[in-house]
PDB file of N, CA and C in Angstrom:
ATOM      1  N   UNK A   1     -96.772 112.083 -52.886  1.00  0.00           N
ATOM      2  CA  UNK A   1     -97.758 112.761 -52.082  1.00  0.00           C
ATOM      3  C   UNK A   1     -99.160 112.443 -52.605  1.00  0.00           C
ATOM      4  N   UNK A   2     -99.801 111.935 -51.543  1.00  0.00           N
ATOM      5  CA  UNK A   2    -101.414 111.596 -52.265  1.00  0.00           C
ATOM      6  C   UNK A   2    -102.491 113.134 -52.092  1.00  0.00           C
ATOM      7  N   UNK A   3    -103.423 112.929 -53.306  1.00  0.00           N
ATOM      8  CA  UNK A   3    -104.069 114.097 -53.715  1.00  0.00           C
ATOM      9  C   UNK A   3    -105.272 113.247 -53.456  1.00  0.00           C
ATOM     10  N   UNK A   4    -106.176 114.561 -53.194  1.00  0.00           N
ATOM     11  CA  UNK A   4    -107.642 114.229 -52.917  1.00  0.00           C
ATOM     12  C   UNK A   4    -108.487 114.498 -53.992  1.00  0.00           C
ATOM     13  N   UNK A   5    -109.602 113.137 -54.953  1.00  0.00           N
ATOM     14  CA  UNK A   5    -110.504 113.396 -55.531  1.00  0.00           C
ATOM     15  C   UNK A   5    -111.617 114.379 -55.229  1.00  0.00           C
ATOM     16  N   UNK A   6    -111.637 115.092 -55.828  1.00  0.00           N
ATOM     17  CA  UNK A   6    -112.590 116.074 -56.235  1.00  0.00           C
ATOM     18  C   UNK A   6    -114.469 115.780 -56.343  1.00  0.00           C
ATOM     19  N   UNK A   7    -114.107 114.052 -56.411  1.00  0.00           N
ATOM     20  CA  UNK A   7    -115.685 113.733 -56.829  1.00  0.00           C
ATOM     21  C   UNK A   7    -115.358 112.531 -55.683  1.00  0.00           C
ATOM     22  N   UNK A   8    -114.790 111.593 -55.826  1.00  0.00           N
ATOM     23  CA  UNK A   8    -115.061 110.475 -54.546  1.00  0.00           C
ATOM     24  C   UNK A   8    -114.661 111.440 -53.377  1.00  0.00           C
ATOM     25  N   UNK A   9    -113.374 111.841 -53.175  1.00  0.00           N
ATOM     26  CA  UNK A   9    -112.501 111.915 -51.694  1.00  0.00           C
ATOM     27  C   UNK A   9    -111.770 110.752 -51.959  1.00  0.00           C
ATOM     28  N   UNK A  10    -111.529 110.058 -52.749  1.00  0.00           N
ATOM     29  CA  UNK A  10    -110.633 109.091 -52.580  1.00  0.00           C
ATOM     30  C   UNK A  10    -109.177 109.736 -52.634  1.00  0.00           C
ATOM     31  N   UNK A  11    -108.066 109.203 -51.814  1.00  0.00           N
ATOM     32  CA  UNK A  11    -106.829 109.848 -51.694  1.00  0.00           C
ATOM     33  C   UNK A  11    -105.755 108.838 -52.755  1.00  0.00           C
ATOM     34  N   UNK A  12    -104.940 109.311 -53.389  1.00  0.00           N
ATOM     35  CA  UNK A  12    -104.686 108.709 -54.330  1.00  0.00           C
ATOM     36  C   UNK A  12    -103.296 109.282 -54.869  1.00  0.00           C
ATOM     37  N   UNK A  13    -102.167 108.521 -54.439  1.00  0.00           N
ATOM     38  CA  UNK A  13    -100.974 109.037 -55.030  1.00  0.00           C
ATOM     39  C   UNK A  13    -100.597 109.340 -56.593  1.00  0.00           C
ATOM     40  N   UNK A  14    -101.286 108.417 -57.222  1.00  0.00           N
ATOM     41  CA  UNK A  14    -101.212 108.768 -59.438  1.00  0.00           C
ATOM     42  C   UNK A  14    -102.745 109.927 -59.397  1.00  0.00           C
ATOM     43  N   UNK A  15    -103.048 110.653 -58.766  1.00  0.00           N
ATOM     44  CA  UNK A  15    -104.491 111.613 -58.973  1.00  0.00           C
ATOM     45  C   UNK A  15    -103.605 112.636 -60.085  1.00  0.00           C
ATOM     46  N   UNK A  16    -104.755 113.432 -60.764  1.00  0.00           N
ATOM     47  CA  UNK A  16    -104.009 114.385 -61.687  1.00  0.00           C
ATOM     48  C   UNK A  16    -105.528 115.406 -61.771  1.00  0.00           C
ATOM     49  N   UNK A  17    -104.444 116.837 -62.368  1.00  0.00           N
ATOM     50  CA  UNK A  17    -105.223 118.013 -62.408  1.00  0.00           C
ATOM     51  C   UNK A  17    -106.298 118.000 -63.648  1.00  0.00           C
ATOM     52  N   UNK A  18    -107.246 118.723 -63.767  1.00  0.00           N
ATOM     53  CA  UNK A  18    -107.526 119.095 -64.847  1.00  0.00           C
ATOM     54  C   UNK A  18    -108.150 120.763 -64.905  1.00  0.00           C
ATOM     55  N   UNK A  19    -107.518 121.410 -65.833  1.00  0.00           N
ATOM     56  CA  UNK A  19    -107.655 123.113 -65.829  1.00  0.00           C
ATOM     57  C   UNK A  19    -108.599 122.935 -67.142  1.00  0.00           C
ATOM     58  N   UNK A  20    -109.701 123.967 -66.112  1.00  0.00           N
ATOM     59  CA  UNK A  20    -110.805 124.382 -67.495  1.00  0.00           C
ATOM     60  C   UNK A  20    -110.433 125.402 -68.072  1.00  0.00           C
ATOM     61  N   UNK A  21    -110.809 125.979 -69.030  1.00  0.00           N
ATOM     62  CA  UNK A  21    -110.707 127.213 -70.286  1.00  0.00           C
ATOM     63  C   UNK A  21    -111.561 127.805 -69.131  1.00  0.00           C
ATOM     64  N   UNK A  22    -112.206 128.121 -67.852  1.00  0.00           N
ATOM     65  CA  UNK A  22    -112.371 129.459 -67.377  1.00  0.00           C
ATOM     66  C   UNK A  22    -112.063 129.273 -66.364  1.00  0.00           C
ATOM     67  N   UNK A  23    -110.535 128.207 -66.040  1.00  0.00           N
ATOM     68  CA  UNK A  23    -109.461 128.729 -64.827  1.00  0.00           C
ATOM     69  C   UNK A  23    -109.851 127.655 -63.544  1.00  0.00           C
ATOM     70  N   UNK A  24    -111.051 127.097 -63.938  1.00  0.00           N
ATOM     71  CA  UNK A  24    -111.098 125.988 -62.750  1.00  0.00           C
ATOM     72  C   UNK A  24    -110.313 124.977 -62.734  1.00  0.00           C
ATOM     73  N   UNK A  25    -110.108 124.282 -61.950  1.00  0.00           N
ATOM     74  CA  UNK A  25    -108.792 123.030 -61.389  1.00  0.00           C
ATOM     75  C   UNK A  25    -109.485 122.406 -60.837  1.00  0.00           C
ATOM     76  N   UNK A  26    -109.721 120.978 -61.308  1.00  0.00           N
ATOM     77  CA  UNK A  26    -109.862 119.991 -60.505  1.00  0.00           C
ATOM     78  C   UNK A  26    -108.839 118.940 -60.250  1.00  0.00           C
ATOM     79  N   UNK A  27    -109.105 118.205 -58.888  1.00  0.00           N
ATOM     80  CA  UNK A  27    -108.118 116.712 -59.144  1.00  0.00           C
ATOM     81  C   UNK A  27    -109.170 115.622 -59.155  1.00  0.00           C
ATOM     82  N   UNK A  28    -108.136 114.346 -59.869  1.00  0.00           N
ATOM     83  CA  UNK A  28    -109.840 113.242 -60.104  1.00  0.00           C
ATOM     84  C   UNK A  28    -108.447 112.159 -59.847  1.00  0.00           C
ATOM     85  N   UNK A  29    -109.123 111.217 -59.079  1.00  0.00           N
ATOM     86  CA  UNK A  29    -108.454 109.933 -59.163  1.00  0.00           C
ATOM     87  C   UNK A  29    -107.916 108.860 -60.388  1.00  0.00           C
ATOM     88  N   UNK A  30    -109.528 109.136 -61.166  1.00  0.00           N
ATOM     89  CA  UNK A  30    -109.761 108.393 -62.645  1.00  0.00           C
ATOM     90  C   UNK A  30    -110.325 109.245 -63.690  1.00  0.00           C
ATOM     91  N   UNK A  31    -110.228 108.572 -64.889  1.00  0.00           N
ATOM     92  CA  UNK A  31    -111.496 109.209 -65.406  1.00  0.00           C
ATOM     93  C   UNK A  31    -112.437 109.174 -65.591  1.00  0.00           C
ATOM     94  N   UNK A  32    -112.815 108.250 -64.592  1.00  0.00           N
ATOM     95  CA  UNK A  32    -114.746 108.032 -64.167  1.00  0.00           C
ATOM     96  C   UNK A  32    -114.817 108.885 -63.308  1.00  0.00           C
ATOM     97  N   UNK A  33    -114.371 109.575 -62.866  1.00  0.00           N
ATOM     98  CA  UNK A  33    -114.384 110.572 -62.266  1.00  0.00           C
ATOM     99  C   UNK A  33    -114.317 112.057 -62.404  1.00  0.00           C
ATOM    100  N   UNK A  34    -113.296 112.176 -63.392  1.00  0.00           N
ATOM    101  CA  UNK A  34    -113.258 113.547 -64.304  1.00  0.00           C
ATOM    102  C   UNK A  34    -114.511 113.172 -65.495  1.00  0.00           C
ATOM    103  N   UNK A  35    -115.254 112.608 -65.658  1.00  0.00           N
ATOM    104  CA  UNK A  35    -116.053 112.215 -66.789  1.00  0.00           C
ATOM    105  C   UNK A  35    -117.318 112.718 -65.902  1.00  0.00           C
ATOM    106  N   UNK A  36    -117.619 112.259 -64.508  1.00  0.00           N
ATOM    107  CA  UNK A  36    -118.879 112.446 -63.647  1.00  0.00           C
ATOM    108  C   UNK A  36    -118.877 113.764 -63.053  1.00  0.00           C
ATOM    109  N   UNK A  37    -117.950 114.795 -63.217  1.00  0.00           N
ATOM    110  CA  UNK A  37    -117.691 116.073 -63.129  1.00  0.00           C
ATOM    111  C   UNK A  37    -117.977 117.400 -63.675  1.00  0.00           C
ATOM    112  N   UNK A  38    -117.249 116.526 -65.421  1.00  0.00           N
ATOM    113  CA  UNK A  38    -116.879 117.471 -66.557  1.00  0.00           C
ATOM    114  C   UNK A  38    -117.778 117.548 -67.800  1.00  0.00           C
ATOM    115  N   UNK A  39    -118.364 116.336 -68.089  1.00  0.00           N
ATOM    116  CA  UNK A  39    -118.944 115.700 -68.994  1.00  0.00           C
ATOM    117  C   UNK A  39    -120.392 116.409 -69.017  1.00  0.00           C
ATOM    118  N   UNK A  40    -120.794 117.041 -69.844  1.00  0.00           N
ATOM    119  CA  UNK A  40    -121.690 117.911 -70.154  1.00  0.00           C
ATOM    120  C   UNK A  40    -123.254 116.460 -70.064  1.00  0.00           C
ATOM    121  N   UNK A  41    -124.327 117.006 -69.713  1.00  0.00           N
ATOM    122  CA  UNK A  41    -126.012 115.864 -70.150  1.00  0.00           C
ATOM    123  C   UNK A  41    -126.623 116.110 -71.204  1.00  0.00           C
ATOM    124  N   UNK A  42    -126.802 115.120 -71.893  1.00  0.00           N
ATOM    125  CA  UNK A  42    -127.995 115.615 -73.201  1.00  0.00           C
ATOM    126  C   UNK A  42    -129.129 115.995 -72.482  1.00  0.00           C
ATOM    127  N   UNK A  43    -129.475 116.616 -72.931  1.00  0.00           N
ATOM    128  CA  UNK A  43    -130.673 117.782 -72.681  1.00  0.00           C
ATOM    129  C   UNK A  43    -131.647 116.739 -72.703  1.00  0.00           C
ATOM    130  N   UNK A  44    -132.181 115.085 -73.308  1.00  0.00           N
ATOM    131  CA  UNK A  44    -133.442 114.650 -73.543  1.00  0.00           C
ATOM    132  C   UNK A  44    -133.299 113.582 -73.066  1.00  0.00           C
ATOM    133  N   UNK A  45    -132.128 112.367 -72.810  1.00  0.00           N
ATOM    134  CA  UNK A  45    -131.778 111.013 -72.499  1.00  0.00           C
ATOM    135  C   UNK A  45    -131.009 111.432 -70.829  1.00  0.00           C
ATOM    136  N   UNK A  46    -130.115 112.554 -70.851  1.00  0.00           N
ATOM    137  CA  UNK A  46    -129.375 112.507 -69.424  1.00  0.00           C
ATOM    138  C   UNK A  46    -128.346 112.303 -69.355  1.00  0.00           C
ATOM    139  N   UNK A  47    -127.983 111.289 -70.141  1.00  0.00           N
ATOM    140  CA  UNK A  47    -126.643 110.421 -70.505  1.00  0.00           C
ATOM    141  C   UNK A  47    -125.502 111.484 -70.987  1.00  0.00           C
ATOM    142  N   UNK A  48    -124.469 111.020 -70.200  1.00  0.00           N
ATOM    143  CA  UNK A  48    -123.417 111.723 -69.928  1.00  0.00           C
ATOM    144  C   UNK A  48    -122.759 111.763 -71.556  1.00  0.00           C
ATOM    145  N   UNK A  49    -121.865 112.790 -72.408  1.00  0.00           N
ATOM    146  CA  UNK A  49    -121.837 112.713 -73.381  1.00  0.00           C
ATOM    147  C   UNK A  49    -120.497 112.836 -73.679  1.00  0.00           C
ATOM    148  N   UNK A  50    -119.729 111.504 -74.423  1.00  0.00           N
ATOM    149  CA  UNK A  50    -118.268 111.268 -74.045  1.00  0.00           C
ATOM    150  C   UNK A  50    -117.885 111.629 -75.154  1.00  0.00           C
ATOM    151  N   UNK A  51    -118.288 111.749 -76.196  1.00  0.00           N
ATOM    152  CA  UNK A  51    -118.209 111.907 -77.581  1.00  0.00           C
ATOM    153  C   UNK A  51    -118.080 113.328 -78.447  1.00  0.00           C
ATOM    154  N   UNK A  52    -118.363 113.646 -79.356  1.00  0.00           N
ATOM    155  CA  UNK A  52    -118.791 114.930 -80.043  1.00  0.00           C
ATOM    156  C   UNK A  52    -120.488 115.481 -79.526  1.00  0.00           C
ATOM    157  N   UNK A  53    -120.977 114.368 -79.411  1.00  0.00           N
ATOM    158  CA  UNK A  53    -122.472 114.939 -79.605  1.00  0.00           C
ATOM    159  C   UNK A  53    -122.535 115.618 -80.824  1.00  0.00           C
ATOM    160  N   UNK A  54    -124.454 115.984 -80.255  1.00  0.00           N
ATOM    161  CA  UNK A  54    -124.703 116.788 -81.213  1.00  0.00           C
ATOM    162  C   UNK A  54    -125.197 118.677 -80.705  1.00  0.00           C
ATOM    163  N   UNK A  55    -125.147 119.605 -81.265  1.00  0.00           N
ATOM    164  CA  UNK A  55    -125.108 121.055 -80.847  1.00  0.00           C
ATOM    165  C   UNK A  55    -126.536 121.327 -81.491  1.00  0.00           C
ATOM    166  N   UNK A  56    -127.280 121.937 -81.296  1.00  0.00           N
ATOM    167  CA  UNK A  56    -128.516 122.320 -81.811  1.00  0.00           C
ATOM    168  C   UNK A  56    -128.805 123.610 -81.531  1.00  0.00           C
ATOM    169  N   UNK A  57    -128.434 124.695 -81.848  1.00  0.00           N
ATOM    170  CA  UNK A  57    -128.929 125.987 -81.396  1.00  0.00           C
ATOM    171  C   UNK A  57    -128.547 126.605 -79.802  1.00  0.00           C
ATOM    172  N   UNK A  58    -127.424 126.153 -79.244  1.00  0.00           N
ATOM    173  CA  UNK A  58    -127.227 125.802 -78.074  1.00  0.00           C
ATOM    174  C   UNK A  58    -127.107 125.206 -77.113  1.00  0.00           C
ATOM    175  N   UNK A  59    -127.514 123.996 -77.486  1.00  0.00           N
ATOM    176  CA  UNK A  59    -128.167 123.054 -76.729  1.00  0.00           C
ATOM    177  C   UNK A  59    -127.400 121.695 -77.023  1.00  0.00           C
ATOM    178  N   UNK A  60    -126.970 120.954 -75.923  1.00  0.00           N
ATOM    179  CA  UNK A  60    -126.189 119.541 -76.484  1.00  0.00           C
ATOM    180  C   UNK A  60    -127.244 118.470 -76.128  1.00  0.00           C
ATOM    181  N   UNK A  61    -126.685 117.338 -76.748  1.00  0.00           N
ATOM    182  CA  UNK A  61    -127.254 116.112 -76.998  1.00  0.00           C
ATOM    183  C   UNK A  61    -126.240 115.156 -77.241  1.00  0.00           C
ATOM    184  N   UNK A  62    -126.664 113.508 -76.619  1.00  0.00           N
ATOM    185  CA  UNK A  62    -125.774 112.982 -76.761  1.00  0.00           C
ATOM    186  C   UNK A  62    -125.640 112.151 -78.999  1.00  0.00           C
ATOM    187  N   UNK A  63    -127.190 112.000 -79.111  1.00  0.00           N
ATOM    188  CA  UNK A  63    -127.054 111.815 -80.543  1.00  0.00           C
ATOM    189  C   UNK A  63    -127.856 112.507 -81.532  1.00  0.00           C
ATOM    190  N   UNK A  64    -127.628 112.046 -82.017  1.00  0.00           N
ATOM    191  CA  UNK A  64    -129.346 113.134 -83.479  1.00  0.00           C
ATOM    192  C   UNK A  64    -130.762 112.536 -83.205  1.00  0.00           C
ATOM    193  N   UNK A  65    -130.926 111.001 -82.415  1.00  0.00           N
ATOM    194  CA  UNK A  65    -132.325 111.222 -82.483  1.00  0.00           C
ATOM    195  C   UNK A  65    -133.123 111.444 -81.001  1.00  0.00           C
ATOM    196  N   UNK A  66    -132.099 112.082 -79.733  1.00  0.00           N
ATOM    197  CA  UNK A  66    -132.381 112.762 -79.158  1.00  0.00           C
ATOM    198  C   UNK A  66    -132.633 114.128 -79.182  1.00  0.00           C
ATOM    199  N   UNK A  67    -131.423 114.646 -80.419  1.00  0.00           N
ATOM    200  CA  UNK A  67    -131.637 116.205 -80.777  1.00  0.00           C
ATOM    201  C   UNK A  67    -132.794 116.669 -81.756  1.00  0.00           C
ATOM    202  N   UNK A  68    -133.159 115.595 -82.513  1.00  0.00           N
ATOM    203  CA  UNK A  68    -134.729 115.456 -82.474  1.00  0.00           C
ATOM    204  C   UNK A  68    -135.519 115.901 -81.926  1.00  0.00           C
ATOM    205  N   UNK A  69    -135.518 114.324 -80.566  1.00  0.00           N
ATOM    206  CA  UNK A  69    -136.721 114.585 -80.043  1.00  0.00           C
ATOM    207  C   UNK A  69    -136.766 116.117 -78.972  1.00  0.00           C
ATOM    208  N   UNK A  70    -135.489 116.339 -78.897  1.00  0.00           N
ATOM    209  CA  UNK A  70    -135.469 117.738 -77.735  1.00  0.00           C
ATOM    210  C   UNK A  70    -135.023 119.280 -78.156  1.00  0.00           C
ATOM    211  N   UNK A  71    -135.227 118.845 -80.080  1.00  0.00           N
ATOM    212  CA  UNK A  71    -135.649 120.157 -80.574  1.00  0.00           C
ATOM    213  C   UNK A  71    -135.865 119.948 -81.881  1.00  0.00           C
ATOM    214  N   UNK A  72    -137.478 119.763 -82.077  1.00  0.00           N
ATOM    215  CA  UNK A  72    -138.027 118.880 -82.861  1.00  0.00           C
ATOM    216  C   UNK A  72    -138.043 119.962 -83.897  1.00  0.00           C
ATOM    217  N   UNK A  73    -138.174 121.541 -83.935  1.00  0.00           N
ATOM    218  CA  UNK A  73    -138.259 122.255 -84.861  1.00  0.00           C
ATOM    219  C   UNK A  73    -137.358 121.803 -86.451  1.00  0.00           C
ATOM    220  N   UNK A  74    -135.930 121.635 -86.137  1.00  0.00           N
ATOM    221  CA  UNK A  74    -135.520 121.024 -86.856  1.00  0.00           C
ATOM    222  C   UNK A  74    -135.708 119.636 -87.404  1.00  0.00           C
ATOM    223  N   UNK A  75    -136.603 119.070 -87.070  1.00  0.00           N
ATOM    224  CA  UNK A  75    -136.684 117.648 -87.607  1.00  0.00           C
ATOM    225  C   UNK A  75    -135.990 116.647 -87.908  1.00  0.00           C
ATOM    226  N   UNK A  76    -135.841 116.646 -89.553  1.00  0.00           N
ATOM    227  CA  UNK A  76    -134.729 115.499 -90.324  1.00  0.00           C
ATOM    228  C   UNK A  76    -133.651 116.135 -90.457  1.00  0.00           C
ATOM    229  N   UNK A  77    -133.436 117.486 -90.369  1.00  0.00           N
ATOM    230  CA  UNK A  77    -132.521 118.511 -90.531  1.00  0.00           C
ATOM    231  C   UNK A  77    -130.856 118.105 -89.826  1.00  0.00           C
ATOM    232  N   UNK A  78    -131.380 117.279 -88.294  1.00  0.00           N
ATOM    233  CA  UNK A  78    -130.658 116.533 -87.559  1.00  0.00           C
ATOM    234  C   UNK A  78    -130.469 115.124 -87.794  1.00  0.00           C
ATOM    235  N   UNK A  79    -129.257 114.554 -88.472  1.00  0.00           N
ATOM    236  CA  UNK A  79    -128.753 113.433 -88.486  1.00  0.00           C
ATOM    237  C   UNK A  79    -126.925 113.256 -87.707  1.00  0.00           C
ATOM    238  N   UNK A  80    -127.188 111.931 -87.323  1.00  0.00           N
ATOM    239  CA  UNK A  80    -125.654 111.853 -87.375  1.00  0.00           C
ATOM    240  C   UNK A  80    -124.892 111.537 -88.584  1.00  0.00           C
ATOM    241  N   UNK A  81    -123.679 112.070 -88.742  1.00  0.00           N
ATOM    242  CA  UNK A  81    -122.983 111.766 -89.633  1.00  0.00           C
ATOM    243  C   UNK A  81    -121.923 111.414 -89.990  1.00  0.00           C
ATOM    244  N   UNK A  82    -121.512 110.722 -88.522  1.00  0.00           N
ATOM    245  CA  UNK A  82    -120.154 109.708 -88.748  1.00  0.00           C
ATOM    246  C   UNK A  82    -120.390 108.330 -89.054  1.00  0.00           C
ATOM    247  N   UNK A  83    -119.730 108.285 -90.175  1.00  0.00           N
ATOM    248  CA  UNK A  83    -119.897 106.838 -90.666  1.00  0.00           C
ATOM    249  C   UNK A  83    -121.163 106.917 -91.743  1.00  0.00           C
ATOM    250  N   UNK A  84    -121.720 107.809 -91.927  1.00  0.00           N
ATOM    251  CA  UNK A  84    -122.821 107.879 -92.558  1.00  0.00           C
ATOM    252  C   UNK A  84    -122.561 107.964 -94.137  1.00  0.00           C
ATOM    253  N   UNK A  85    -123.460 107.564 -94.633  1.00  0.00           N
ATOM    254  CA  UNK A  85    -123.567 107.022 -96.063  1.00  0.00           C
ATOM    255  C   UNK A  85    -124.294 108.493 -97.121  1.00  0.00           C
ATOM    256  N   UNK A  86    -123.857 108.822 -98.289  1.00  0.00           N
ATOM    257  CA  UNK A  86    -124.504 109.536 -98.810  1.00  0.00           C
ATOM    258  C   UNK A  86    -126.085 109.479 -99.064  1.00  0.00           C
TER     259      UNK A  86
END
């Protein structure tokens, strides 16, 4: 039985659900699709954030020197730190 995307309308017999933690259901064809849905914006670049990001007082970001520039109070305070060197 084909299911209808949620973000194209594309009809699509392999489509699948996805249930949020506050009970919403979507169906997505792909996951360029559940990604253009679900996927939270850094607050300073836009860019969709596939990763951990970064959290700043509330606020997401896709890296540290956007969370910088879009909450500069903290400064150097914000680095990334995967892969990062002592």
């Amino acid at each position: 039985m084909n299911q209808t995307c949620d973000v194209c309308g594309n009809e699509y017999w392999m489509a699948f659900e996805v249930r949020t933690i506050t009970g919403d259901v979507y169906t997505f064809d792909s996951f360029e699709c559940a990604i253009q849905k679900l996927a939270p914006r850094c607050e300073h670049c836009e860019c969709r954030i596939l990763g951990h990001g970064v959290e700043v007082e509330g606020r997401f970001f896709c890296c540290a020197h956007c969370a910088r520039q879009g909450a500069s109070s903290l400064g150097t305070q914000i680095r990334d730190t995967v892969g990062a060197l002592p």
